[in-house]
N, C-alpha and C. Protein backbone atom coordinates (compact mmCIF):
# COMPACT_ATOMS: atom_id res chain seq x y z
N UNK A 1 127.85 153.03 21.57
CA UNK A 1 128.51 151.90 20.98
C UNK A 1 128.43 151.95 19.46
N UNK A 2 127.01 152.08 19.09
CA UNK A 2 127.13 152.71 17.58
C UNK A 2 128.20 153.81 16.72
N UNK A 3 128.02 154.58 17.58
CA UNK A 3 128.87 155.72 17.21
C UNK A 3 130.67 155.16 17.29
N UNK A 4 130.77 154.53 18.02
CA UNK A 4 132.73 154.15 18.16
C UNK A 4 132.75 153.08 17.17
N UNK A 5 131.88 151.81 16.45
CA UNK A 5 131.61 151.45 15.44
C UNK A 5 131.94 151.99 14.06
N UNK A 6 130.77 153.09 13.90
CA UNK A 6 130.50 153.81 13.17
C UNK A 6 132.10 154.70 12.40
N UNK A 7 132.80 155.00 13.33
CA UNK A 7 134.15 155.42 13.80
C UNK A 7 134.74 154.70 13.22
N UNK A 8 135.17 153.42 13.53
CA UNK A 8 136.11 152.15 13.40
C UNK A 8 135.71 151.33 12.65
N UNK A 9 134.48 151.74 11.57
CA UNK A 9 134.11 151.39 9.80
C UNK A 9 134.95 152.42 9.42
N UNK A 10 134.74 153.28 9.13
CA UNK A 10 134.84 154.51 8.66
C UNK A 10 136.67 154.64 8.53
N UNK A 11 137.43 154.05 10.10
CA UNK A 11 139.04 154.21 9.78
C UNK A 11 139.18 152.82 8.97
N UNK A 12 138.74 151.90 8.87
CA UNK A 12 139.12 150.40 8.34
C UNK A 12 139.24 151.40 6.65
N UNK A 13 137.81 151.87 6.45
CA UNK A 13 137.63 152.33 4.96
C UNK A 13 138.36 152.96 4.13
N UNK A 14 139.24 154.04 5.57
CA UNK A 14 139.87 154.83 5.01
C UNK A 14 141.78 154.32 4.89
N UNK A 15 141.66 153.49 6.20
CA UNK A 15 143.53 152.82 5.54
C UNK A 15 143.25 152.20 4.79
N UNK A 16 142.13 150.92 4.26
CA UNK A 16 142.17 150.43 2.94
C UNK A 16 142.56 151.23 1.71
N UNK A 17 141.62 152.64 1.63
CA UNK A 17 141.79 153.60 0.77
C UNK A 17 143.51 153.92 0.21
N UNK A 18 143.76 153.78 1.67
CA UNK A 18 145.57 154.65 1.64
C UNK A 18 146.65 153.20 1.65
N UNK A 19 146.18 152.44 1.47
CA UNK A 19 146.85 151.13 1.59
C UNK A 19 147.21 150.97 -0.21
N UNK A 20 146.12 150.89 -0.72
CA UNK A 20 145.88 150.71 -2.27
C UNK A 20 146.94 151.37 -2.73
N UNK A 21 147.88 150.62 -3.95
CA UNK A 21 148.95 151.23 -4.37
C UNK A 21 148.08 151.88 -5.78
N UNK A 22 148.79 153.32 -6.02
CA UNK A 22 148.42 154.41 -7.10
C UNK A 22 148.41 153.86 -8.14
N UNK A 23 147.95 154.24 -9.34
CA UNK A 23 148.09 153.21 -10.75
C UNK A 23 149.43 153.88 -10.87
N UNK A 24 149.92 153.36 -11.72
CA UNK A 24 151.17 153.82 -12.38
C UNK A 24 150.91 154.77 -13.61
N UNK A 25 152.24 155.73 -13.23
CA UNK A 25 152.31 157.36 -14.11
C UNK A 25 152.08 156.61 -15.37
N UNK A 26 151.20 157.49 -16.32
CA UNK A 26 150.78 157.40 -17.81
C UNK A 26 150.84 158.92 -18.26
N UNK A 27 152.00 159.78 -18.02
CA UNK A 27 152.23 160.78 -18.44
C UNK A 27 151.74 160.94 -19.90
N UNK A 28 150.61 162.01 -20.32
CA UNK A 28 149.90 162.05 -21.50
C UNK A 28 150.35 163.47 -22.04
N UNK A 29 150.68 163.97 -23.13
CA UNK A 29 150.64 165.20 -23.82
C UNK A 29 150.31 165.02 -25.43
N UNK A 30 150.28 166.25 -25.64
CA UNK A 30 150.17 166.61 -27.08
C UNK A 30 150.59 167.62 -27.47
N UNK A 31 151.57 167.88 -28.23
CA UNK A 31 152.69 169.35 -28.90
C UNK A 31 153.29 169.12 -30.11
N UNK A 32 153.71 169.82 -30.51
CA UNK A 32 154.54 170.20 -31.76
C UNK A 32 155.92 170.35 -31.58
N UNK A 33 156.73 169.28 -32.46
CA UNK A 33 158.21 169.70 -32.05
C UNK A 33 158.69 170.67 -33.26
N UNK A 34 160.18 171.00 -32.87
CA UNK A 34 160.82 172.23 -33.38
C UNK A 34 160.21 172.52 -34.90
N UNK A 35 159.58 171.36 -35.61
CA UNK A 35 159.52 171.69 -36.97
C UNK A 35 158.10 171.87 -37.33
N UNK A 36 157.33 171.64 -36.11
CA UNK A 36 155.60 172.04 -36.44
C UNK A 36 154.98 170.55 -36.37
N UNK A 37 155.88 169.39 -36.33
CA UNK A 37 155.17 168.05 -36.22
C UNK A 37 154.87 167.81 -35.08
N UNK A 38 153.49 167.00 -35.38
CA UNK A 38 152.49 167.11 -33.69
C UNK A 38 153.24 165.97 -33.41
N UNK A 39 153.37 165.95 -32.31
CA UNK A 39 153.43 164.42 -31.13
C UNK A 39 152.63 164.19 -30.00
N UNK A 40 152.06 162.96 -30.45
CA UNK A 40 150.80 163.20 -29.02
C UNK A 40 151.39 161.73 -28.57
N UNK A 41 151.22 161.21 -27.24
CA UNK A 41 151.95 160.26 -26.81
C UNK A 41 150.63 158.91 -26.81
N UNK A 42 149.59 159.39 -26.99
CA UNK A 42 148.55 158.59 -27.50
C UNK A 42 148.81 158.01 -28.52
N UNK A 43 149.49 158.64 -29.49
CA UNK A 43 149.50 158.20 -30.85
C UNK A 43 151.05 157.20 -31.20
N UNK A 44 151.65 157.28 -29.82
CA UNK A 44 153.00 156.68 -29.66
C UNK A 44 152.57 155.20 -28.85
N UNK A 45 151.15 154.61 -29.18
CA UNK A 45 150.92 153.44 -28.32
C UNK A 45 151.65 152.36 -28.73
N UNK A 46 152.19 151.59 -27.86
CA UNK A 46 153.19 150.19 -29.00
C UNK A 46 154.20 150.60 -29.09
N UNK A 47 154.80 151.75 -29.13
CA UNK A 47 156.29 152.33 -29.22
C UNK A 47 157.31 152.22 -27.65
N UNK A 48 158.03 152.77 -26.98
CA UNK A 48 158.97 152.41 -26.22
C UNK A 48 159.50 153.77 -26.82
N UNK A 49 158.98 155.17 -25.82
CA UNK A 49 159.07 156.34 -25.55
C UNK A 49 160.36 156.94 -24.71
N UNK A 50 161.47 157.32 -25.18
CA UNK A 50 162.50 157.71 -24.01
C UNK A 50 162.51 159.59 -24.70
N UNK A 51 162.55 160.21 -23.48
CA UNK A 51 162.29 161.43 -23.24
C UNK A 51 163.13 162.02 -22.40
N UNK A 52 163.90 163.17 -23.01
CA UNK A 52 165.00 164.01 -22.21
C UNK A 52 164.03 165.33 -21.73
N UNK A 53 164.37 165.99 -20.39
CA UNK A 53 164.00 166.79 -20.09
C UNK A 53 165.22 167.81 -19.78
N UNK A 54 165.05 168.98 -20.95
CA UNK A 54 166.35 169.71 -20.79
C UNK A 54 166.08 171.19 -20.99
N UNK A 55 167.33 172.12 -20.98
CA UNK A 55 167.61 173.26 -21.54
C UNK A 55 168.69 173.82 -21.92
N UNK A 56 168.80 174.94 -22.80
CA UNK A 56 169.97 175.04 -23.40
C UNK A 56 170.91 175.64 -22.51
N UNK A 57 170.62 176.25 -21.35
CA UNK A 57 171.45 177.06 -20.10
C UNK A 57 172.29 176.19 -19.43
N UNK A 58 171.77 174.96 -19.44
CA UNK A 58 171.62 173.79 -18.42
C UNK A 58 173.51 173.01 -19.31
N UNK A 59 174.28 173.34 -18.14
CA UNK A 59 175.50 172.78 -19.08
C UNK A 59 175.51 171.39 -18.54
N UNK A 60 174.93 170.86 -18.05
CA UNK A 60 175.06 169.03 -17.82
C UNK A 60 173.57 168.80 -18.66
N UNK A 61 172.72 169.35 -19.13
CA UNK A 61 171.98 168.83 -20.29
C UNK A 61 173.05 169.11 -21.67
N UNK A 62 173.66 170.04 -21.90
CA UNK A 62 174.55 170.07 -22.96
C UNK A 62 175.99 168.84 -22.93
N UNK A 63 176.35 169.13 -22.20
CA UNK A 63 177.44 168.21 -21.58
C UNK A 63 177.09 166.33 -21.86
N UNK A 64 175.84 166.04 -21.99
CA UNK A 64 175.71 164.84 -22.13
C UNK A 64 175.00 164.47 -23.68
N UNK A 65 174.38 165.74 -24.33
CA UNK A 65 174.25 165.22 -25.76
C UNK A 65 174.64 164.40 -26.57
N UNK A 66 176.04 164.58 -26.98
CA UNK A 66 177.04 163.42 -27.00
C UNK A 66 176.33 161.73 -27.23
N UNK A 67 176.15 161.59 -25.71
CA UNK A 67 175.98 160.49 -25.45
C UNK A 67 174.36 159.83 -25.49
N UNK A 68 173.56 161.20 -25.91
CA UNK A 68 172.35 160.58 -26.14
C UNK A 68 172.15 160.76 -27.49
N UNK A 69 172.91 161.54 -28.51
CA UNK A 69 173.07 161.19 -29.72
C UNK A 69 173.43 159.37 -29.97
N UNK A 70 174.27 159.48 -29.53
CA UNK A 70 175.31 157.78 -29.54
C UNK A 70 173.89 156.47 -28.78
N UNK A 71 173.09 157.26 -28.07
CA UNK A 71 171.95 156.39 -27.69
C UNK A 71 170.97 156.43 -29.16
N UNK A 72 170.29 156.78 -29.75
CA UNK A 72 170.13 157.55 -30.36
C UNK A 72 170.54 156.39 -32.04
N UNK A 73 171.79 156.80 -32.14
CA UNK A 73 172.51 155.87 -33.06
C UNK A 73 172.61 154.11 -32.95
N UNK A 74 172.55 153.96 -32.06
CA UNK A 74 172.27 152.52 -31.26
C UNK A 74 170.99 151.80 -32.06
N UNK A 75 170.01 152.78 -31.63
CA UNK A 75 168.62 152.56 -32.01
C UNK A 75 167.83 153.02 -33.18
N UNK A 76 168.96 153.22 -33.96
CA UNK A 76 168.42 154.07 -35.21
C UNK A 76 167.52 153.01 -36.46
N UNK A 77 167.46 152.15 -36.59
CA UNK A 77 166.92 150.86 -37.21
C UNK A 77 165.96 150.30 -36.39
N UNK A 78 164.96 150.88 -35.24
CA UNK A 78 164.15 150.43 -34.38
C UNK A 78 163.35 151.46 -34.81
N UNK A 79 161.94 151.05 -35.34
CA UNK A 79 160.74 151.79 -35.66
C UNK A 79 160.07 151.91 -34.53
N UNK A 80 159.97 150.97 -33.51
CA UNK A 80 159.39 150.94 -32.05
C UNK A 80 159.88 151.85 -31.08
N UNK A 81 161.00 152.59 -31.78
CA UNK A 81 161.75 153.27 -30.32
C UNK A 81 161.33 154.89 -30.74
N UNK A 82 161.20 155.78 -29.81
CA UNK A 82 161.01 156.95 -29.99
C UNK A 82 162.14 158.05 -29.10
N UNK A 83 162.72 158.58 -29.75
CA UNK A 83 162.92 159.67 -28.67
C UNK A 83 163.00 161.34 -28.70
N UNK A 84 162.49 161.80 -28.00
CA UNK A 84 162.15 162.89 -27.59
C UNK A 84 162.34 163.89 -26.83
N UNK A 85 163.45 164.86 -26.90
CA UNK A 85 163.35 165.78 -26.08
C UNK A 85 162.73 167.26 -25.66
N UNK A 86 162.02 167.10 -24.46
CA UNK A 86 161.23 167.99 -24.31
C UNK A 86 162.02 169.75 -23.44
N UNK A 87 162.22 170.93 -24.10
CA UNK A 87 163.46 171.52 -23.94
C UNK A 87 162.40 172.91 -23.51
N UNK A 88 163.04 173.18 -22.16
CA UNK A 88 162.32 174.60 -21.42
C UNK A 88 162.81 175.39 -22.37
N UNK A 89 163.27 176.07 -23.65
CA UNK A 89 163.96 176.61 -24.32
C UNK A 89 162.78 177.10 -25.29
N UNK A 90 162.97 178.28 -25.91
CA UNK A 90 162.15 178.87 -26.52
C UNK A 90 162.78 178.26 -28.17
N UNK A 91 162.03 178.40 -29.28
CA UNK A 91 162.14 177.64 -30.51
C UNK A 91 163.86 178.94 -30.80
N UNK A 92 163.56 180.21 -31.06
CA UNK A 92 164.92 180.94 -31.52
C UNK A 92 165.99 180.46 -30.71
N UNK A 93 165.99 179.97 -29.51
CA UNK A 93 167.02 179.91 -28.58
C UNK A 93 167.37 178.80 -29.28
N UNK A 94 166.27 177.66 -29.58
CA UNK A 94 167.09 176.69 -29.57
C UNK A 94 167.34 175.79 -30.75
N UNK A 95 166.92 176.62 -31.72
CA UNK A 95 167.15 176.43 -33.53
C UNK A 95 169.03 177.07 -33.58
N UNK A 96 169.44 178.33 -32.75
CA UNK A 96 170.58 178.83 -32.73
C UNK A 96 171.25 177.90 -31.93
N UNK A 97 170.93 176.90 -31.16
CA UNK A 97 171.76 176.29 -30.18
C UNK A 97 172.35 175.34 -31.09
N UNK A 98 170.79 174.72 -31.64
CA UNK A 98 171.05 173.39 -32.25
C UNK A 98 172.24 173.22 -33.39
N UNK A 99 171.98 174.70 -34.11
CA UNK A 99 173.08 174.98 -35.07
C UNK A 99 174.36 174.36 -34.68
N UNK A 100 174.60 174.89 -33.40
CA UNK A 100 176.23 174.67 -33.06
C UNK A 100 176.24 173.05 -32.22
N UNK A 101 175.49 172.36 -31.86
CA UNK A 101 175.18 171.55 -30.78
C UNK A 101 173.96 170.41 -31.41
N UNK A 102 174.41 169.84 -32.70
CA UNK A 102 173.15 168.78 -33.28
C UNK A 102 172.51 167.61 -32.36
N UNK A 103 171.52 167.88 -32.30
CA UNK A 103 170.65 167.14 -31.19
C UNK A 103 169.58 166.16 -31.47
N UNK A 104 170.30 164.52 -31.99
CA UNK A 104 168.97 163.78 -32.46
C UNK A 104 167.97 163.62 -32.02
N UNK A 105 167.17 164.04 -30.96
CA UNK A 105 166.10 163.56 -30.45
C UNK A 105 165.14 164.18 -31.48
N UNK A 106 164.42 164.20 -31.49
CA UNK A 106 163.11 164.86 -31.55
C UNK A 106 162.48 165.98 -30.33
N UNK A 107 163.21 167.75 -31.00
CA UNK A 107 163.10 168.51 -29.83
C UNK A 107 161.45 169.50 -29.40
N UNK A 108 161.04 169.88 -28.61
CA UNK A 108 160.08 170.27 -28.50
C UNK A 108 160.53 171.46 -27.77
N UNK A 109 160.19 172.77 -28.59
CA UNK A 109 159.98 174.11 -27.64
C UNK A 109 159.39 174.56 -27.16
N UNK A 110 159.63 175.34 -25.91
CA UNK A 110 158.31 175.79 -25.03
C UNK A 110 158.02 174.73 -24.05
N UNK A 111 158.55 173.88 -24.03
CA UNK A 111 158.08 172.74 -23.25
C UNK A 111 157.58 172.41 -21.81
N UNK A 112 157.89 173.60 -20.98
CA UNK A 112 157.80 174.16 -19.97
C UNK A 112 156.66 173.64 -19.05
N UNK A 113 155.72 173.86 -19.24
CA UNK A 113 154.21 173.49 -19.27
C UNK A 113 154.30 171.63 -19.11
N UNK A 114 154.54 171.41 -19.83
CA UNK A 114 154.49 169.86 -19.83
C UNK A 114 155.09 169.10 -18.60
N UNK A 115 156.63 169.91 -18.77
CA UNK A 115 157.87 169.19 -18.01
C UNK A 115 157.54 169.56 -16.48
N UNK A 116 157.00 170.55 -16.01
CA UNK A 116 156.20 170.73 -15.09
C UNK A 116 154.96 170.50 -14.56
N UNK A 117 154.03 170.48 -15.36
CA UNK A 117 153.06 169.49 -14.81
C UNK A 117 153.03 167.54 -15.29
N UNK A 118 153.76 167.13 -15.76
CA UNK A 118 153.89 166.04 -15.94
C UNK A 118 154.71 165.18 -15.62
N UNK A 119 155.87 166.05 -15.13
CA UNK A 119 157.25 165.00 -14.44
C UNK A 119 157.91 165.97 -13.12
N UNK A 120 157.37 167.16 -12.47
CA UNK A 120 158.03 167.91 -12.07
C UNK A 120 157.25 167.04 -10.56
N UNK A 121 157.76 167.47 -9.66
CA UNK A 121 157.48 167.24 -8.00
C UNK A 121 157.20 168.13 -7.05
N UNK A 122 156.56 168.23 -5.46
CA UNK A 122 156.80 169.04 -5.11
C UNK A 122 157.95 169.35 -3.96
N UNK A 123 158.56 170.29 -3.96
CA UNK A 123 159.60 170.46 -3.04
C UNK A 123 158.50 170.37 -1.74
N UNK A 124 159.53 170.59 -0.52
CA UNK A 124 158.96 170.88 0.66
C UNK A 124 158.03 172.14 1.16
N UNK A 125 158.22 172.93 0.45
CA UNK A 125 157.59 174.05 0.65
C UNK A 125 156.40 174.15 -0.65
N UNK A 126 155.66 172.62 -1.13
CA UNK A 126 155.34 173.23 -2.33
C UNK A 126 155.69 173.44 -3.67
N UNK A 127 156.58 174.35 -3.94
CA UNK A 127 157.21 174.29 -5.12
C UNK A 127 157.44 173.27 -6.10
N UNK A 128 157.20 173.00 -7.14
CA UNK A 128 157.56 172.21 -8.43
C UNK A 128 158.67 172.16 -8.68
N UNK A 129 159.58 170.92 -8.41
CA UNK A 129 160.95 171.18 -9.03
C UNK A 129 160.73 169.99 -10.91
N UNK A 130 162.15 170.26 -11.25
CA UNK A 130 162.44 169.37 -11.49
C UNK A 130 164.19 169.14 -12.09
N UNK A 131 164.40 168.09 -11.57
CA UNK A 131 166.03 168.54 -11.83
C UNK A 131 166.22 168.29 -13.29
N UNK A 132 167.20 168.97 -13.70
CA UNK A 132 167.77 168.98 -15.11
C UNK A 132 169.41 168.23 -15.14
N UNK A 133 169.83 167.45 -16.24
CA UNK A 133 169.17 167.00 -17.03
C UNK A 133 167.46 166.29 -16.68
N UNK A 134 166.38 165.94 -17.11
CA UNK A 134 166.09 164.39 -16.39
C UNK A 134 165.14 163.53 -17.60
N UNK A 135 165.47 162.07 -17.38
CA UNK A 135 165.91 161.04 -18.16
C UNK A 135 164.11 159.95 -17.95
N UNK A 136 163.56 160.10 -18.86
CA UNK A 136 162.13 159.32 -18.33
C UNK A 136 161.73 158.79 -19.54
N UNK A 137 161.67 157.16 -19.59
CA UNK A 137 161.42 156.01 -20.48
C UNK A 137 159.91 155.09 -20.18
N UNK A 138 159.11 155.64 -21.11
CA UNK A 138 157.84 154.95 -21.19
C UNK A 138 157.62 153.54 -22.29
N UNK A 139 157.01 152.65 -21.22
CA UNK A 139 156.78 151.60 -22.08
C UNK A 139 156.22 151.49 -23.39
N UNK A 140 155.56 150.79 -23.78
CA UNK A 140 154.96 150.28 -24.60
C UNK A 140 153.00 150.64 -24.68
N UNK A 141 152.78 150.60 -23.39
CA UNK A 141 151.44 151.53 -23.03
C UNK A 141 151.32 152.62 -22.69
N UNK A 142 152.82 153.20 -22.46
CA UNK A 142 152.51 155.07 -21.61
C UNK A 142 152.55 154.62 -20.55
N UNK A 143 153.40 153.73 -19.67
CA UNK A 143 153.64 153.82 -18.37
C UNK A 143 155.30 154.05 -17.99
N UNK A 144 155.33 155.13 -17.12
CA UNK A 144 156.89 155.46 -17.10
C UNK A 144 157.38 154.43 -16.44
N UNK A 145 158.97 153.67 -16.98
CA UNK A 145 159.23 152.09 -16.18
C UNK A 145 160.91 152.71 -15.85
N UNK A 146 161.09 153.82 -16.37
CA UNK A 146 161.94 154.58 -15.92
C UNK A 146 162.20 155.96 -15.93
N UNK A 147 163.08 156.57 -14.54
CA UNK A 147 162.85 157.85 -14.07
C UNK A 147 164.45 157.94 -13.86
N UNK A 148 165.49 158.93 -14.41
CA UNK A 148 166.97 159.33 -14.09
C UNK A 148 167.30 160.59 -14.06
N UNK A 149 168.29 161.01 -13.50
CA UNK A 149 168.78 162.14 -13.61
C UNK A 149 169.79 162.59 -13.61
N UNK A 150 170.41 162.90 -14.86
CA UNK A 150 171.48 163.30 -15.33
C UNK A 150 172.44 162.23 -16.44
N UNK A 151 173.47 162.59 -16.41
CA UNK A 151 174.58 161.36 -17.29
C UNK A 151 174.06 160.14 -17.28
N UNK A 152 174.80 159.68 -15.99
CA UNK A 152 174.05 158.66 -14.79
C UNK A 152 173.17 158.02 -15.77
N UNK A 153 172.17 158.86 -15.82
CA UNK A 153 170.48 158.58 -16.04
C UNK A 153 170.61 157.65 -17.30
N UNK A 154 171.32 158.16 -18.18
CA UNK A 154 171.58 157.29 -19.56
C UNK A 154 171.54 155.69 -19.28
N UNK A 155 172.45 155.16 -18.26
CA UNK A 155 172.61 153.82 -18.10
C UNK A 155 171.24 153.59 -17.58
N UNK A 156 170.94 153.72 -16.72
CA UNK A 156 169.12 153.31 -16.68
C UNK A 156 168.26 153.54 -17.66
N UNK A 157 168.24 154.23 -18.91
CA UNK A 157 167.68 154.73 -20.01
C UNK A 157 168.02 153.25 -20.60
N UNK A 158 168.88 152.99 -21.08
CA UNK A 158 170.00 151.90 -21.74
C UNK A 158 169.09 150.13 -21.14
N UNK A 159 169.14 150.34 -19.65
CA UNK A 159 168.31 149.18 -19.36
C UNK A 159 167.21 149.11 -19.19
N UNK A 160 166.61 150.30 -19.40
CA UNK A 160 164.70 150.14 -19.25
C UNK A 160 164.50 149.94 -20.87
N UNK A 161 165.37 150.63 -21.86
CA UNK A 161 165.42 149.61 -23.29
C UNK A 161 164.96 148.35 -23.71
N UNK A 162 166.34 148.06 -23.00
CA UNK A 162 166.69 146.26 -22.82
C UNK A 162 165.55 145.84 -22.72
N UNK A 163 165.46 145.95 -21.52
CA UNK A 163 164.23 144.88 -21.27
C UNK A 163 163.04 145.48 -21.32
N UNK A 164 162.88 146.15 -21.42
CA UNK A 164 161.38 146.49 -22.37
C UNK A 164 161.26 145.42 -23.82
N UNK A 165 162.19 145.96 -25.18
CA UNK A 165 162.56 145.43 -25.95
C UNK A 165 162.76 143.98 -25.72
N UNK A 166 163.53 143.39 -24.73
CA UNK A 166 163.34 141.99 -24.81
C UNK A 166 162.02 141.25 -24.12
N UNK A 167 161.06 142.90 -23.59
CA UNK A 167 159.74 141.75 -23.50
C UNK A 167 159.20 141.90 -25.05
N UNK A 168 159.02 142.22 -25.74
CA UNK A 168 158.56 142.07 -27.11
C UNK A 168 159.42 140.98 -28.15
N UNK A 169 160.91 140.69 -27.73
CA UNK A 169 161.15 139.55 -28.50
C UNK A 169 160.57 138.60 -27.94
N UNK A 170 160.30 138.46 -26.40
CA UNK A 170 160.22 137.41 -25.88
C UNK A 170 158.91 136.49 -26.41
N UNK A 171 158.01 137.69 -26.97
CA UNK A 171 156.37 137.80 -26.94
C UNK A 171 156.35 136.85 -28.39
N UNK A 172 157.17 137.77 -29.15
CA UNK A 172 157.19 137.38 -30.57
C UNK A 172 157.63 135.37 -30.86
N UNK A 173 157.05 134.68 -31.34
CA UNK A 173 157.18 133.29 -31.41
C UNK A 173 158.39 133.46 -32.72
């Protein structure tokens, strides 16, 4: 009788365990973008972080520049807003890209490493994907409050803004 007890502590302990919802992603790095300036996302606390995950091969990450320039321009008079794209692209690849293809974010080369262990998933078999374009907006503490992918992704970029931003007017008296 002890022992089937002992048992049926032990499963209570463990669906509690698996019941408990995960904290929420606080995706953390530290790198240097295209021009040697560090960015550590620690040091982005209080800001409202939006982050492209791209490459220069990738013709629907090219294909939508455009429009994250024009995001970009929107927010250009916001000291609170950051953005950042983090680019599987090696720095020569993509100093020659940029030439032809001006890209306001704030780009990071080599990025590889990051975009894979920090936003990538696993397929079914394992594998790390992650689709390209993809579109990921951190609050104000480093918690991702949005996740998109592709064009698309922009309009959810656009409203995890919003209202991020309007919780800080709201805050402000």
């Amino acid at each position: 009788m002890r022992y089937f007890a002992a048992i049926a502590l032990g499963l209570f302990f463990a669906c509690s365990a698996f019941a408990q919802t995960s904290p929420p992603s606080r995706p953390t790095f530290s790198t240097f973008d295209i021009n040697g300036q560090k960015i550590d996302t620690a040091a982005l606390a209080g800001k409202v972080v939006v982050l492209n995950l791209w490459f220069v091969n990738c013709p629907n990450c090219v294909e939508e520049i455009e429009m994250l320039n024009g995001l970009v321009d929107e927010y250009k008079d916001r000291k609170d807003v950051v953005f950042i794209g983090l680019a599987a692209s090696s720095k020569p690849m993509l100093v020659n890209f940029l030439s032809k293809h001006p890209f306001k974010y704030t780009t990071v080369p080599n990025a590889q490493m990051i975009i894979l262990g920090k936003f990538g998933a696993p397929d079914k078999n394992g594998d790390i994907e992650v689709p390209f374009p993809m579109h990921v907006v951190l609050d104000r503490t480093g918690v991702v409050i949005a996740r998109a992918q592709g064009s698309k992704g922009i309009t959810a970029v656009r409203a995890a803004l919003a209202g991020e931003l309007a919780k800080k007017s709201a805050a402000t008296p």
